[in-house]
PDB file of N, CA and C in Angstrom:
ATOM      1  N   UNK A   1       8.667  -2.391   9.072  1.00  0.00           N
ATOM      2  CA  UNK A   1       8.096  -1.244   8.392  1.00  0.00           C
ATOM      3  C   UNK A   1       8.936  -0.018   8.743  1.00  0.00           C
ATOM      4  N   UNK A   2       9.147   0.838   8.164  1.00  0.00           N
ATOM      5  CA  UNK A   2      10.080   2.119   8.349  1.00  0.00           C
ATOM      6  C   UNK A   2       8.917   3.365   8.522  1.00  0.00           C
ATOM      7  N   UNK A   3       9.536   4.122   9.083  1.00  0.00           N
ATOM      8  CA  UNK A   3       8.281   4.591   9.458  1.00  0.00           C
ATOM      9  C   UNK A   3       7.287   5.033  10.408  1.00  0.00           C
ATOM     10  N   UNK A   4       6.501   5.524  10.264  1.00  0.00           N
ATOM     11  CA  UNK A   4       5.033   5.103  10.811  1.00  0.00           C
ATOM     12  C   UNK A   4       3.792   4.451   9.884  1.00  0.00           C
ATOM     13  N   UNK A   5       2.951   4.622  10.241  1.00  0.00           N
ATOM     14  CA  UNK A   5       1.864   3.758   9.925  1.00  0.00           C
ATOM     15  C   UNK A   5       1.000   4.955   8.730  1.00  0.00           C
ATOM     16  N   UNK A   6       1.457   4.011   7.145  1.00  0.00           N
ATOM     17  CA  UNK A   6       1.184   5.118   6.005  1.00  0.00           C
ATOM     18  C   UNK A   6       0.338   4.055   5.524  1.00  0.00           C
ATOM     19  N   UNK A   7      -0.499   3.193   5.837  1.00  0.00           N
ATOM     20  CA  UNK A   7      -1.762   2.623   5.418  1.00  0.00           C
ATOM     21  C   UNK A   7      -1.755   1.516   4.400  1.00  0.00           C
ATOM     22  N   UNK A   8      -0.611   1.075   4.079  1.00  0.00           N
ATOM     23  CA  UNK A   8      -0.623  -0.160   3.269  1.00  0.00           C
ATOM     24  C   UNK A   8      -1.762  -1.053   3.026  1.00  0.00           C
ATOM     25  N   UNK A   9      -2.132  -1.055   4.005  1.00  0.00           N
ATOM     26  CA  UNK A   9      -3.586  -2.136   4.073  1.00  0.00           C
ATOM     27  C   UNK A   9      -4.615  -1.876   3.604  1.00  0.00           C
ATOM     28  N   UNK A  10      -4.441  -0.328   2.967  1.00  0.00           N
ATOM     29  CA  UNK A  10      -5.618  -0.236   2.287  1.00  0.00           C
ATOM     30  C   UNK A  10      -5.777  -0.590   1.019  1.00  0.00           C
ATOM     31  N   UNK A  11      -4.608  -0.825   0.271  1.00  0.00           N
ATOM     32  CA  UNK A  11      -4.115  -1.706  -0.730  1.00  0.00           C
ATOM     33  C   UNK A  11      -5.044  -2.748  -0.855  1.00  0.00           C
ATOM     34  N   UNK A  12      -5.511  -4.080   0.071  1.00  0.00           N
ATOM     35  CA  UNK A  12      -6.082  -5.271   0.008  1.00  0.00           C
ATOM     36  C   UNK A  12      -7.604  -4.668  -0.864  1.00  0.00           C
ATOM     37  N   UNK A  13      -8.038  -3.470  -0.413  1.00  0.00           N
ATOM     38  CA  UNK A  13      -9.098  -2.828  -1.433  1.00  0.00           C
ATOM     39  C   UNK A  13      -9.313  -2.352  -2.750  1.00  0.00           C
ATOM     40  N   UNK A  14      -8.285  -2.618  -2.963  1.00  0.00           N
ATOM     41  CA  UNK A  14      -8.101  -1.747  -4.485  1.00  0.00           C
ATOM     42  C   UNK A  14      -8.387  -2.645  -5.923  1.00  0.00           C
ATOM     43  N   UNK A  15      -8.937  -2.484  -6.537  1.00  0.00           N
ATOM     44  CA  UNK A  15      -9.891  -3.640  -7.711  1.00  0.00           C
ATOM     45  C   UNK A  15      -8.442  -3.846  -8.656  1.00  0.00           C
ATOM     46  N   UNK A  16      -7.283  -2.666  -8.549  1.00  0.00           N
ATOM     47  CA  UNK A  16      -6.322  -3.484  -9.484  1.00  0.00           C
ATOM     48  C   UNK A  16      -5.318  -4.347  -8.614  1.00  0.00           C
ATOM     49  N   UNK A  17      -4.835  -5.430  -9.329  1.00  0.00           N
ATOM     50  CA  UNK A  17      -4.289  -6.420  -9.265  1.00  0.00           C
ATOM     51  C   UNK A  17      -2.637  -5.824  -8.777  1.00  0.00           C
ATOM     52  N   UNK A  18      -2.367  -4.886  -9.456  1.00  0.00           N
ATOM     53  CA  UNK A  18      -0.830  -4.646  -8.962  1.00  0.00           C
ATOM     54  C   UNK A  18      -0.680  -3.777  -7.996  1.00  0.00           C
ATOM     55  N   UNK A  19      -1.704  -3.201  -7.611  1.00  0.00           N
ATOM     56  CA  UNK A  19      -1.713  -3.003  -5.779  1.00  0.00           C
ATOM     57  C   UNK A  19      -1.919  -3.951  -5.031  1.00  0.00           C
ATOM     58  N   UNK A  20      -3.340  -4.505  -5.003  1.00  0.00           N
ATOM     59  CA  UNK A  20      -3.546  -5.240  -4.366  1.00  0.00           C
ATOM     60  C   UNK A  20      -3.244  -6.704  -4.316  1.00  0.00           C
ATOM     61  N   UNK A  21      -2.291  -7.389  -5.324  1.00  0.00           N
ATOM     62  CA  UNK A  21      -1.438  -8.198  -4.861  1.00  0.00           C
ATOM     63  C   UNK A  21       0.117  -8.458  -5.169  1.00  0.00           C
ATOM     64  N   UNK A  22       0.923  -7.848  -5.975  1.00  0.00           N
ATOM     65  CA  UNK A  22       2.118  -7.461  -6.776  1.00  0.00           C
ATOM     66  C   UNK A  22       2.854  -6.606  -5.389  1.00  0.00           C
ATOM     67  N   UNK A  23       2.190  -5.596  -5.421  1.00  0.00           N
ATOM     68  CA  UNK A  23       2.825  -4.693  -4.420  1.00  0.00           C
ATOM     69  C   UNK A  23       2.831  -5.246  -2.869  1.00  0.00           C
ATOM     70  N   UNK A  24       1.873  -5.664  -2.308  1.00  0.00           N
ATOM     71  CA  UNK A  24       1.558  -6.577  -1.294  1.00  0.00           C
ATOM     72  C   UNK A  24       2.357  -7.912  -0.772  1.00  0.00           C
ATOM     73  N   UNK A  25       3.080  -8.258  -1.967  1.00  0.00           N
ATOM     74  CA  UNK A  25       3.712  -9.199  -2.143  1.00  0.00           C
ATOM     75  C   UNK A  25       4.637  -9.027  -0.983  1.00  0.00           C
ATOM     76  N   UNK A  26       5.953  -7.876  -1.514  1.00  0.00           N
ATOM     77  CA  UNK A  26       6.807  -7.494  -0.795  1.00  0.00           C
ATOM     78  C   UNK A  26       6.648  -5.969  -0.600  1.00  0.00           C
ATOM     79  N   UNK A  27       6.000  -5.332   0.096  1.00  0.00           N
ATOM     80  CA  UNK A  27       5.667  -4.094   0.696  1.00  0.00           C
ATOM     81  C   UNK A  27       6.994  -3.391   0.879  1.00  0.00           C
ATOM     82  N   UNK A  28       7.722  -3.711   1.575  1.00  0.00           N
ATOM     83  CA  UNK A  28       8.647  -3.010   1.818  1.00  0.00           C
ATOM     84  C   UNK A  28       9.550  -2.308   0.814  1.00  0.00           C
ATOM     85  N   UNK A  29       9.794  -3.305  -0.289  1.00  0.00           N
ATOM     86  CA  UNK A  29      10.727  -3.180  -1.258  1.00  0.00           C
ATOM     87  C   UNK A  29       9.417  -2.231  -2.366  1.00  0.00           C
ATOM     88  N   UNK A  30       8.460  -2.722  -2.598  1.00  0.00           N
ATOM     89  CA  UNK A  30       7.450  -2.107  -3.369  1.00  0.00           C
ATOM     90  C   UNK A  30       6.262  -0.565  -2.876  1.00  0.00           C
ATOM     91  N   UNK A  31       6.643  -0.424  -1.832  1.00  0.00           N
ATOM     92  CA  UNK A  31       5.922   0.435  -1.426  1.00  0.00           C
ATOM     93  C   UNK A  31       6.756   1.420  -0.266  1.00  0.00           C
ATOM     94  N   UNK A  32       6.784   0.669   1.149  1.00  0.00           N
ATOM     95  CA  UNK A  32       7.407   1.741   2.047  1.00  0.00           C
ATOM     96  C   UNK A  32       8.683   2.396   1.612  1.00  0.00           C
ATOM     97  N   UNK A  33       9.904   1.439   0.878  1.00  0.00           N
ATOM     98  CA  UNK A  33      11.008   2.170   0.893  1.00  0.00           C
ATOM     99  C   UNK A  33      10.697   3.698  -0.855  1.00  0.00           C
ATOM    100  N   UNK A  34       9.695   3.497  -1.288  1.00  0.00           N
ATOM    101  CA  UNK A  34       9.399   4.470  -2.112  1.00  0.00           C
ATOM    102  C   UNK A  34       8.868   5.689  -1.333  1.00  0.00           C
ATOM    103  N   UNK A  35       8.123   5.623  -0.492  1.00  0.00           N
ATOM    104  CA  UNK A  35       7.598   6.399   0.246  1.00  0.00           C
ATOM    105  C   UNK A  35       6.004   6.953  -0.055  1.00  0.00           C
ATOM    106  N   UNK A  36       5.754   5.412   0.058  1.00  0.00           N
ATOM    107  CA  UNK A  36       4.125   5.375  -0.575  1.00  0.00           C
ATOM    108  C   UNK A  36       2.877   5.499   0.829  1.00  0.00           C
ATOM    109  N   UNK A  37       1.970   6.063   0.219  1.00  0.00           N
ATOM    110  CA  UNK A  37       1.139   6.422   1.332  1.00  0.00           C
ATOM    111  C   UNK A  37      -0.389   6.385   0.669  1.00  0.00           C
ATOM    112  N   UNK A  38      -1.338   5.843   1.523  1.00  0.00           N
ATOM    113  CA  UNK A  38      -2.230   5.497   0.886  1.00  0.00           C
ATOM    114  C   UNK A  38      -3.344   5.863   2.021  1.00  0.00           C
ATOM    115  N   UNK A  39      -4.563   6.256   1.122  1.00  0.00           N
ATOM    116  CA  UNK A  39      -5.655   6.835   1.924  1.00  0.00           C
ATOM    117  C   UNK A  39      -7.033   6.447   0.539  1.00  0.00           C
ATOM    118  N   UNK A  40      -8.346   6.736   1.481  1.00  0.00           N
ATOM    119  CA  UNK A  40      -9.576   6.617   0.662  1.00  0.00           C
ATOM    120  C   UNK A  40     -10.483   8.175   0.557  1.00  0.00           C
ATOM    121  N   UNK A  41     -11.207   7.754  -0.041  1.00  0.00           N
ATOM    122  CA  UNK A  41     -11.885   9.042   0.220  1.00  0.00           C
ATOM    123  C   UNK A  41     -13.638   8.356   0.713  1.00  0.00           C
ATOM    124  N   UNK A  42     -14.406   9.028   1.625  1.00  0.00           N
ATOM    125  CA  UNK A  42     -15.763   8.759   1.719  1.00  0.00           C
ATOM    126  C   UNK A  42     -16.260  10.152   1.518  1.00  0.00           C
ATOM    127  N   UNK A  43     -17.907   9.309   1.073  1.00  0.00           N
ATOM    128  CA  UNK A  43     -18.523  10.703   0.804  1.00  0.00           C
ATOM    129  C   UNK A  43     -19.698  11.183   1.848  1.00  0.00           C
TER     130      UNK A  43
END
């Protein structure tokens, strides 16, 4: 992972299919080296 810790895993939550398994696939190439960062919101 490059980096620090920008939450990928929150991905496994996400109801669409090309986060949560497309992108997941290969993370690195699909997500960290873009400079993707992922968070939720609670209420």
């Amino acid at each position: 992972m490059m980096g620090g810790d920008n939450n990928v895993e929150f991905l496994e939550y996400s109801p669409d299919p090309d986060y949560n398994t497309w992108t997941l696939q290969e993370p690195e190439e699909r997500f960290h080296s873009l400079g993707g960062y992922c968070f939720y919101v609670t209420e």
